[in-house]
Structures are given as C-alpha cells and as structure tokens.
Protein backbone atom coordinates (compact mmCIF):
# COMPACT_ATOMS: atom_id res chain seq x y z
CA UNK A 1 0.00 0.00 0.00
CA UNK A 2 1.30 3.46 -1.06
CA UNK A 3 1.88 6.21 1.51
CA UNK A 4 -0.76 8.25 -0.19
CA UNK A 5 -3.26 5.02 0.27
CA UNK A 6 -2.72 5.05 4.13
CA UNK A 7 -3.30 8.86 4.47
CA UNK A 8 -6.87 8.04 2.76
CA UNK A 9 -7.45 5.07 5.08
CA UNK A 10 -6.60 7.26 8.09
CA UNK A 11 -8.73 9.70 7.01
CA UNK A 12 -11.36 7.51 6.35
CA UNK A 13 -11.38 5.63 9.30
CA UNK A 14 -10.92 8.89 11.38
CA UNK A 15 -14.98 9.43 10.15
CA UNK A 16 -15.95 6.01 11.88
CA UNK A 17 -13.91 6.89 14.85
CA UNK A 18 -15.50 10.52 15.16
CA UNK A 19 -18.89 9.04 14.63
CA UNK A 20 -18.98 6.69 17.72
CA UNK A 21 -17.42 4.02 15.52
CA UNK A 22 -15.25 1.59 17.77
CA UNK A 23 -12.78 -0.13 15.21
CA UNK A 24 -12.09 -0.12 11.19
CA UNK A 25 -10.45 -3.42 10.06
CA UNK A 26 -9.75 -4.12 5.99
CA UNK A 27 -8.08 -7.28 5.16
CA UNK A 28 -7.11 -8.21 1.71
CA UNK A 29 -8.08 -11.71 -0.17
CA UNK A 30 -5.51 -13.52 1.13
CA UNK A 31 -6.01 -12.21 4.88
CA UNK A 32 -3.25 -9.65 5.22
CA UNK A 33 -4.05 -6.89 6.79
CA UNK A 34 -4.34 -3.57 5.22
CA UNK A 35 -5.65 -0.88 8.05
CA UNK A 36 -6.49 -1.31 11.31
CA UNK A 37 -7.85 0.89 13.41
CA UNK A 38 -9.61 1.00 16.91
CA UNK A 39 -11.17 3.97 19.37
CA UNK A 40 -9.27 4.47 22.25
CA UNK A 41 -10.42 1.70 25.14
CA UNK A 42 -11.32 -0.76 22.47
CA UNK A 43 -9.15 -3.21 20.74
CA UNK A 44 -9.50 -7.14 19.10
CA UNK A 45 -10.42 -8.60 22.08
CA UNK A 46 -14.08 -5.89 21.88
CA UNK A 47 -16.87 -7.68 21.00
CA UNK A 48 -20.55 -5.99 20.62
CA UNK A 49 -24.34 -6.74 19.78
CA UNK A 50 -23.68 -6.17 15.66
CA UNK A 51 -27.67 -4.95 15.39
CA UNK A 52 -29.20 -6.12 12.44
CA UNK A 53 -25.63 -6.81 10.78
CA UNK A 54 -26.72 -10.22 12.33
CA UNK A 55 -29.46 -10.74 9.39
CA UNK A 56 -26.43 -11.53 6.74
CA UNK A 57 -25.02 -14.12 9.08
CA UNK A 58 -28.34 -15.91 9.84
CA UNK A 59 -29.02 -15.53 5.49
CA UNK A 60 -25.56 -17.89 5.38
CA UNK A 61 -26.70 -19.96 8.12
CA UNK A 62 -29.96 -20.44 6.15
CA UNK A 63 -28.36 -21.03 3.07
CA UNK A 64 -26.08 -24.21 4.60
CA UNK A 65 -29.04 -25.30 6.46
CA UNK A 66 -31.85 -25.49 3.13
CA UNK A 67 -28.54 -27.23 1.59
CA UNK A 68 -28.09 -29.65 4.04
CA UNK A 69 -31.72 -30.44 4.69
CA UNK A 70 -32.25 -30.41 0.58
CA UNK A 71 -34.77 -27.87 0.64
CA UNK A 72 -35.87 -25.34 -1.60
CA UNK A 73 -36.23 -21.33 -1.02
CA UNK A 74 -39.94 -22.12 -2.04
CA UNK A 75 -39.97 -24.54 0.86
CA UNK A 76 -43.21 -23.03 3.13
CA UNK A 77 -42.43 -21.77 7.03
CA UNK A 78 -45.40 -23.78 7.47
CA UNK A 79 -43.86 -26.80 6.31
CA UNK A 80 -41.44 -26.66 9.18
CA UNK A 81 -42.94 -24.98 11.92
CA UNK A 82 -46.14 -26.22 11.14
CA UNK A 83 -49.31 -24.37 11.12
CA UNK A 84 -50.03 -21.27 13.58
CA UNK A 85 -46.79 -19.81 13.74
CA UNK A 86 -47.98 -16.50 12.52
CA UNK A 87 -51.23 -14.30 13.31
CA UNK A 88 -51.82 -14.73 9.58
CA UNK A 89 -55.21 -17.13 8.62
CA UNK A 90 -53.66 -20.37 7.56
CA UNK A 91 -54.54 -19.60 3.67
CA UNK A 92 -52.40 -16.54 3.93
CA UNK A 93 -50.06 -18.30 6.62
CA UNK A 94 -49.26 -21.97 4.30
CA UNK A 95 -48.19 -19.26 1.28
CA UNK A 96 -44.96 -17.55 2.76
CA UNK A 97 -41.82 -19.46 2.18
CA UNK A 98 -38.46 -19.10 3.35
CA UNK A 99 -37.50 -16.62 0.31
CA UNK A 100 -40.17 -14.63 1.49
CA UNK A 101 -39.31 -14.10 4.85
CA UNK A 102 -35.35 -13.47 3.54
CA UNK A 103 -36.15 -11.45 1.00
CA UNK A 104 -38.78 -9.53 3.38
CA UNK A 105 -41.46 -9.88 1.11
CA UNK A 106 -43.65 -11.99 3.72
CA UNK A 107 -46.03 -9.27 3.93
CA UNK A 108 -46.79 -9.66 7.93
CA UNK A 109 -46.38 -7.06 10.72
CA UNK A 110 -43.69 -6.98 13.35
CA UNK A 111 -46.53 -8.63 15.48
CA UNK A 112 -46.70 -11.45 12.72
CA UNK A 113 -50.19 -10.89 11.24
CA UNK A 114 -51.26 -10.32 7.49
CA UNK A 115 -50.40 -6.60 5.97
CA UNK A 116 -49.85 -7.59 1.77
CA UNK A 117 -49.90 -10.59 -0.02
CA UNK A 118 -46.74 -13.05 0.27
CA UNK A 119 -44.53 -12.18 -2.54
CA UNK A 120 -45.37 -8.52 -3.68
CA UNK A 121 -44.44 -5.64 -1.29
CA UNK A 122 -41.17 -5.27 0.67
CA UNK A 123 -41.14 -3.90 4.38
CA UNK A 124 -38.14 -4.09 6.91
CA UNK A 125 -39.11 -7.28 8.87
CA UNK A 126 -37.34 -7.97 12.22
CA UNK A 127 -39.73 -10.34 13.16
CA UNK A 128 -39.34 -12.48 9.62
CA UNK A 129 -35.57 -12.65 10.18
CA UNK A 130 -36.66 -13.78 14.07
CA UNK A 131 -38.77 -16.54 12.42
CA UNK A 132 -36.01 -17.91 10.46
CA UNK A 133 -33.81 -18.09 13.35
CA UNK A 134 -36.97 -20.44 14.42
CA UNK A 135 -36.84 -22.39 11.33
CA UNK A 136 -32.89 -22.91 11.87
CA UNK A 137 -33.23 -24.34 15.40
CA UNK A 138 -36.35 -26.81 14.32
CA UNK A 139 -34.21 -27.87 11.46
CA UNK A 140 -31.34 -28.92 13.60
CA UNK A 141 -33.03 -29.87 16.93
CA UNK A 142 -30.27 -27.72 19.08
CA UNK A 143 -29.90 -24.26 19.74
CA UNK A 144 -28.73 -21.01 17.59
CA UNK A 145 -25.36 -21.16 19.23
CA UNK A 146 -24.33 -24.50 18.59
CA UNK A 147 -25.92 -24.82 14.96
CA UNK A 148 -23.72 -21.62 14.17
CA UNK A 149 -20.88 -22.86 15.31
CA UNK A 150 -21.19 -26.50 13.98
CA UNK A 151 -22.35 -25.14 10.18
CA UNK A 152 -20.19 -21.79 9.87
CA UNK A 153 -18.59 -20.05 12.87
CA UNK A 154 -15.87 -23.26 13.47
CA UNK A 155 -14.85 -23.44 9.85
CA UNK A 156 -14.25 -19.78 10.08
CA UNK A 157 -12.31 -19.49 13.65
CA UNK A 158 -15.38 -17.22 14.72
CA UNK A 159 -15.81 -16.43 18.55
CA UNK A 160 -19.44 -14.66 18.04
CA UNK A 161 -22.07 -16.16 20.33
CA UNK A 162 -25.70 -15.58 20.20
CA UNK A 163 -27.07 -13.91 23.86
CA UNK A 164 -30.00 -12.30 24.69
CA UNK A 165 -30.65 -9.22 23.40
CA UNK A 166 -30.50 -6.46 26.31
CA UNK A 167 -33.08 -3.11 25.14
CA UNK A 168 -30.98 -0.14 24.52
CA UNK A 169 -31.29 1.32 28.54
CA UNK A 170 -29.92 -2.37 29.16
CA UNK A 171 -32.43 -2.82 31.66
CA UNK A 172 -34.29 -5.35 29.99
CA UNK A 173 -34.30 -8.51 27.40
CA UNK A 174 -36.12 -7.76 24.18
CA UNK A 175 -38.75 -10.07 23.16
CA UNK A 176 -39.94 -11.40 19.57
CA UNK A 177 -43.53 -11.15 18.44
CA UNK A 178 -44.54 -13.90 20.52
CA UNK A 179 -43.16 -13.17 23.64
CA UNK A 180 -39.92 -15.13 23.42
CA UNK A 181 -36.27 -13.43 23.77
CA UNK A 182 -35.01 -12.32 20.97
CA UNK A 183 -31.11 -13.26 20.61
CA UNK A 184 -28.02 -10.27 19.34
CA UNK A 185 -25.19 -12.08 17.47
CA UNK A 186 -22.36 -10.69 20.08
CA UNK A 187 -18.91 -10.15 17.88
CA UNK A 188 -15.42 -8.57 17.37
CA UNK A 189 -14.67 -6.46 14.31
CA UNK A 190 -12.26 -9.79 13.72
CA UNK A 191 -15.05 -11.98 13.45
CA UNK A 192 -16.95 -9.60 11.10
CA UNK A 193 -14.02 -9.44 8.92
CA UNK A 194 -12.99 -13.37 8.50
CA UNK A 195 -16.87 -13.19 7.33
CA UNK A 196 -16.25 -10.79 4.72
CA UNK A 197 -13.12 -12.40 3.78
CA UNK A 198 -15.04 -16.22 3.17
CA UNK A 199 -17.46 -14.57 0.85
CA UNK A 200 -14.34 -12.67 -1.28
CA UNK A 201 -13.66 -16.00 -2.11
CA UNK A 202 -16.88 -18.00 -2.58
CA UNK A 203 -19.45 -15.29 -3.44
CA UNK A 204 -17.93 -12.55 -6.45
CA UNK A 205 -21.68 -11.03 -6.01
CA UNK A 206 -24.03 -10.31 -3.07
CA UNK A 207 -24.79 -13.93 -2.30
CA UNK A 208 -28.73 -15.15 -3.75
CA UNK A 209 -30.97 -17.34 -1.86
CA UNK A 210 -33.83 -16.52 -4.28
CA UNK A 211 -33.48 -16.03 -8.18
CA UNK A 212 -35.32 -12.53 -8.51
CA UNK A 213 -33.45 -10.00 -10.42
CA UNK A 214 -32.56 -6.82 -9.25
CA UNK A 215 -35.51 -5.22 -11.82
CA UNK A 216 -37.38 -7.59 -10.55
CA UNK A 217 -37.16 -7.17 -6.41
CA UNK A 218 -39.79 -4.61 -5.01
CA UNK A 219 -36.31 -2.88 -3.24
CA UNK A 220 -33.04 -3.40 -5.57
CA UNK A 221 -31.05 -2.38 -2.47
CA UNK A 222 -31.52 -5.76 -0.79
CA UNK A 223 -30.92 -9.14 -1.68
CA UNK A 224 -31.69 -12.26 0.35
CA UNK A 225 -30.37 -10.99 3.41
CA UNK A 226 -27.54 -8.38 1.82
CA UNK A 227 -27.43 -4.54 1.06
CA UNK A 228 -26.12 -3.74 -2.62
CA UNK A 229 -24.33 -0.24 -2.33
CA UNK A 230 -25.27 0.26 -6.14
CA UNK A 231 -29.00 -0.54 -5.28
CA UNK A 232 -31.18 2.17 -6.67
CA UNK A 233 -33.73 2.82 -6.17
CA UNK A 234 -33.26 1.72 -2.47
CA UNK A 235 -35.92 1.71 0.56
CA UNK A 236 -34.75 1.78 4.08
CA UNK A 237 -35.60 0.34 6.88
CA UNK A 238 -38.24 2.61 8.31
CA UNK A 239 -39.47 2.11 4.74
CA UNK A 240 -38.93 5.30 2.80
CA UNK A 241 -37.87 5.04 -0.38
CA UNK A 242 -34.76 7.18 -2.23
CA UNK A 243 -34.14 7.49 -5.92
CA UNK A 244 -30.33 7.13 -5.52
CA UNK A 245 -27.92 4.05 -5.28
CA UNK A 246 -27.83 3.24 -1.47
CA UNK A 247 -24.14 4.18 -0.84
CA UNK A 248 -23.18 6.14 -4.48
CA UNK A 249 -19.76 6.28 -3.45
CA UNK A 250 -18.78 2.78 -3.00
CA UNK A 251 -18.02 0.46 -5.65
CA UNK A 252 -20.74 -0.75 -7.85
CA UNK A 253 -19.43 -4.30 -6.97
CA UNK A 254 -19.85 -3.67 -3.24
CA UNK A 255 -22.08 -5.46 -0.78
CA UNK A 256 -22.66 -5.15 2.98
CA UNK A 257 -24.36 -6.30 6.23
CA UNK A 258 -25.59 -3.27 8.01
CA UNK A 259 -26.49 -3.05 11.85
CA UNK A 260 -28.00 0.52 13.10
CA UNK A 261 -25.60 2.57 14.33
CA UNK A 262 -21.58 1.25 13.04
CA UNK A 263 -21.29 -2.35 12.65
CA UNK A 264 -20.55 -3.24 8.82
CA UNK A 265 -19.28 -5.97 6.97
CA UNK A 266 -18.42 -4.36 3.50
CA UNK A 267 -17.42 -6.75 0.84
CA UNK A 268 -15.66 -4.92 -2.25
CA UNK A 269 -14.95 -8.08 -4.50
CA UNK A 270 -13.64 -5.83 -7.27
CA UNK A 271 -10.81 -4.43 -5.33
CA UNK A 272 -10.47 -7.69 -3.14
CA UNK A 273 -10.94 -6.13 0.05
CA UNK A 274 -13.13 -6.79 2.96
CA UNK A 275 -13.68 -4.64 5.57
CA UNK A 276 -15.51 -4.67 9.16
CA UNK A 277 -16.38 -1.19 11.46
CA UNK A 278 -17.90 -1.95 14.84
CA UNK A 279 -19.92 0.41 16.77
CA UNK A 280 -22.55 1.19 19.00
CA UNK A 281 -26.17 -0.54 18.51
CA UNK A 282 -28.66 2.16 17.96
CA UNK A 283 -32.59 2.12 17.14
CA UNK A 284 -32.40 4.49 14.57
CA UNK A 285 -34.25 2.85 11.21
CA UNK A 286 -33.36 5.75 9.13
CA UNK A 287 -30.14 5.22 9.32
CA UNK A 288 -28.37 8.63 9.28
CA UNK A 289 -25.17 7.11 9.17
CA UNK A 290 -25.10 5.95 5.70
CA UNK A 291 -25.05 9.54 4.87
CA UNK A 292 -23.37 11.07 7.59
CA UNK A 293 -20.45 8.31 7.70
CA UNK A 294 -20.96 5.42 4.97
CA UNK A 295 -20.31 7.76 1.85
CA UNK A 296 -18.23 10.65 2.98
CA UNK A 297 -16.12 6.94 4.12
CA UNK A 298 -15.75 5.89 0.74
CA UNK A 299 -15.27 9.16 -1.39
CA UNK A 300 -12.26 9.59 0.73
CA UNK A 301 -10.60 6.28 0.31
CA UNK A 302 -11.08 5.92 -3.33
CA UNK A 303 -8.45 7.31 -5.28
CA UNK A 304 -6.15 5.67 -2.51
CA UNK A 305 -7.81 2.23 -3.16
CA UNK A 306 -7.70 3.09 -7.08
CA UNK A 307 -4.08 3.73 -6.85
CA UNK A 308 -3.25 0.90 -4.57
CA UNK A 309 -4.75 -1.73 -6.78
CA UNK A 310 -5.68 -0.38 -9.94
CA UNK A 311 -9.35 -2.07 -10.20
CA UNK A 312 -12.53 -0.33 -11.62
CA UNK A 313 -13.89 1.71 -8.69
C-alpha cells in the first residue's frame, strides 16, 4: 500500500472513529491486513451486539441449512414450523416461504399478522428474520449457538455467540412477536471481517438465496439478506424510499451487512478487500449514518484504493 493510500485510510477511518465508531479493520483476499484501526479503550479482544448486521449471518446460516436439509427457497415456514406460527389465517399463513421471509417480502407485521400478499411488497421485517432463526433451530433440533458454530462459525475461527438481546437502557431482554427473547449475534470487528473475507472468495456477487433480479425485487437495495451499495432505487428500513444508489460512493461491486448505528461488513470483490467497522447498537431505522459516515467513508478512500490496486472503482 502506497503512503498516499494510508493517508486516505486514516482519514477515512478517522470518520468512523468521530462518529462513535469503535474499530475499522480491511483485510485483503488472502487475509493480510491492510488498516487497522480502533477507538481508544477498544481493541481485538471488543466484541458488541452487531444490530441487524446479524441478518447476513443468519441468510448464510440459512443457506447451509436449506442445503443440508435439501430444501428449496420455495420450501413453506409452514412446512417446518407447522401451522399457527404467525397471526396470519392459515390460507395466507401456508403461502410464505423461506424466500419470502429473507427477502422480506412476507407481507406480515412486526406482530406477525397479514399486511400484503406473500410475494409482492417489501417492508423491513425484524420479526421475519426472528422466524427464520426459528426455522434454523427446528431444522437442527439444538440451539442457535451451537448450529452456528457447527455449520459456519468453526470453519471460520469465529468467537461470536448468540445472547440475549438487552433493550438499549440495558435494563431489559427484548422479546420477539410472541413473547420469546429475541437473541443479538455478540462479535469482534475480527469476526466480522474473517466473514467478509469467506465470501471474497466463494461469493464474487451479493450472495442469492432466491433467483429474482434486481428489476425484478420490489427494493433493488436488498438481496436475500444483503445490502447492494449500487442498489437504486433503495428503501430503508423505516421504509422510505430514495431514488439514488444506497451508498453512491462505494463500488458498484460492493455489498454489505448493516447493523444501526456502526457495525458493517463491507465486501468490495472488485478491489479484493473486505472490511468490518464496529460500533454502537442504535434504534435508529433511518439510518443517518449511511449519509453522515458510509459515503463521505468511501469518497475519501477511493483514489487511494484506485491507486493501490488499480481495479474499476
């Protein structure tokens, strides 16, 4: 890496820092590290509640597990949970499959009943991502923790553990739609990293659990469980809805995980980089920081990435 490279990558990762970010980590495709940077009072050993970053790790989970199991993504939630595991009337309720629920096309509430038809309208859905952490444990008879580690999180030297999610004042656990805890994927900017370095070399694009196009997906920003930074149009997750790629500066290439508030996994196949931030969890669904952090990030590091490996930013 060039001397003029690192000054962008300080200067980049100075943004994440100011921000409330606690680390910047970028590893290349054959691991080595190319910046590292932490807040001061954090360092490897830091490991946080990654927000809804966690809904591209449970996507891959889902992904080994419909492999493994030789299902289908038209394979129906109902066909596993069996019936009455939504609010939905079981006509409505046998329809939504597990690319549904993935691809947050379900069309239920956060409380699990019936909003839009299964297959047509796309709405942020914590509660369908909850479900299919449901669907993982039936499918495997054991809990989240141990079917993570046994299908990715060994092969990958990850430390993450699934705990309780604590609400934001930390007095409290937060509950799912019916009741039960819902569980935060707890991890380092390491772990987040090694992830983003196993799909450089298995998935050139934004993994696909389903086979919709991009034209085709009621919100081109998201794709079974990833954010495309070229998506455009792109709706957020308090579900408003920009004409403009979702992070215009990145690479057109480039796809992430993205938890409210700083945690990132940022693949950039093109360039051969991946790249973890860590940072606090917040509740904001707008997510301000895309704005505010994500693309002021990138327009300062690319000429130094351009320059440092000569690929087609």
């Amino acid at each position: 890496m060039t001397h003029y490279a690192e000054q962008n990558w300080a200067a980049a990762s100075d943004l994440v820092l100011r921000a409330g970010g606690y680390a910047v980590v970028v590893v290349n495709r054959d691991g080595a590290t190319v910046w590292v940077r932490y807040a001061s009072g954090f360092d490897p050993a830091t490991a946080v509640d990654i927000a809804s970053a966690q809904k591209s790790v449970v996507a891959m989970l889902l992904a080994r597990s419909v492999h493994r199991h030789r299902l289908t993504n038209d394979t129906a939630i109902s066909d596993i949970l069996g019936p009455g595991w939504s609010r939905a009337p079981r006509h409505i309720e046998r329809d939504i499959t597990l690319a549904h629920l993935l691809g947050m096309t379900g069309g239920l509430t956060e409380t699990l009943e019936p909003a839009a038809p299964p297959g047509h309208t796309w709405a942020y859905s914590n509660a369908g991502i909850h479900m299919l952490k449901h669907v993982l444990t039936t499918l495997h008879g054991t809990d989240l923790d141990t079917l993570s580690h046994e299908l990715l999180f060994a092969e990958l030297g990850l430390g993450a553990r699934w705990l309780p999610r604590r609400t934001l004042d930390g007095g409290g656990i937060v509950t799912g739609p019916l009741g039960e805890p819902v569980y935060a994927l707890v991890a380092s900017a390491d772990d987040l990293v090694h992830i983003g370095r196993h799909l450089l070399a298995t998935s050139p694009h934004a993994p696909v659990f389903g086979d919709a196009s991009s034209a085709t997906r009621p919100n081109p920003a998201w794709r079974d469980g990833w954010w495309l930074a070229c998506g455009r149009p792109h709706q957020l997750p308090d579900n408003t809805r920009h004409d403009r790629p979702l992070v215009d500066s990145a690479p057109a290439d480039a796809y992430l995980a993205i938890g409210a508030g700083l945690n990132r996994i940022y693949v950039l196949p093109g360039s051969g980089l991946a790249m973890a931030w860590l940072g606090p969890r917040t509740g904001n669904l707008a997510m301000p920081e895309l704005a505010a952090v994500d693309k002021p990030f990138f327009a300062t590091i690319k000429n130094g990435v351009r320059h440092a490996t000569a690929d087609s930013w």
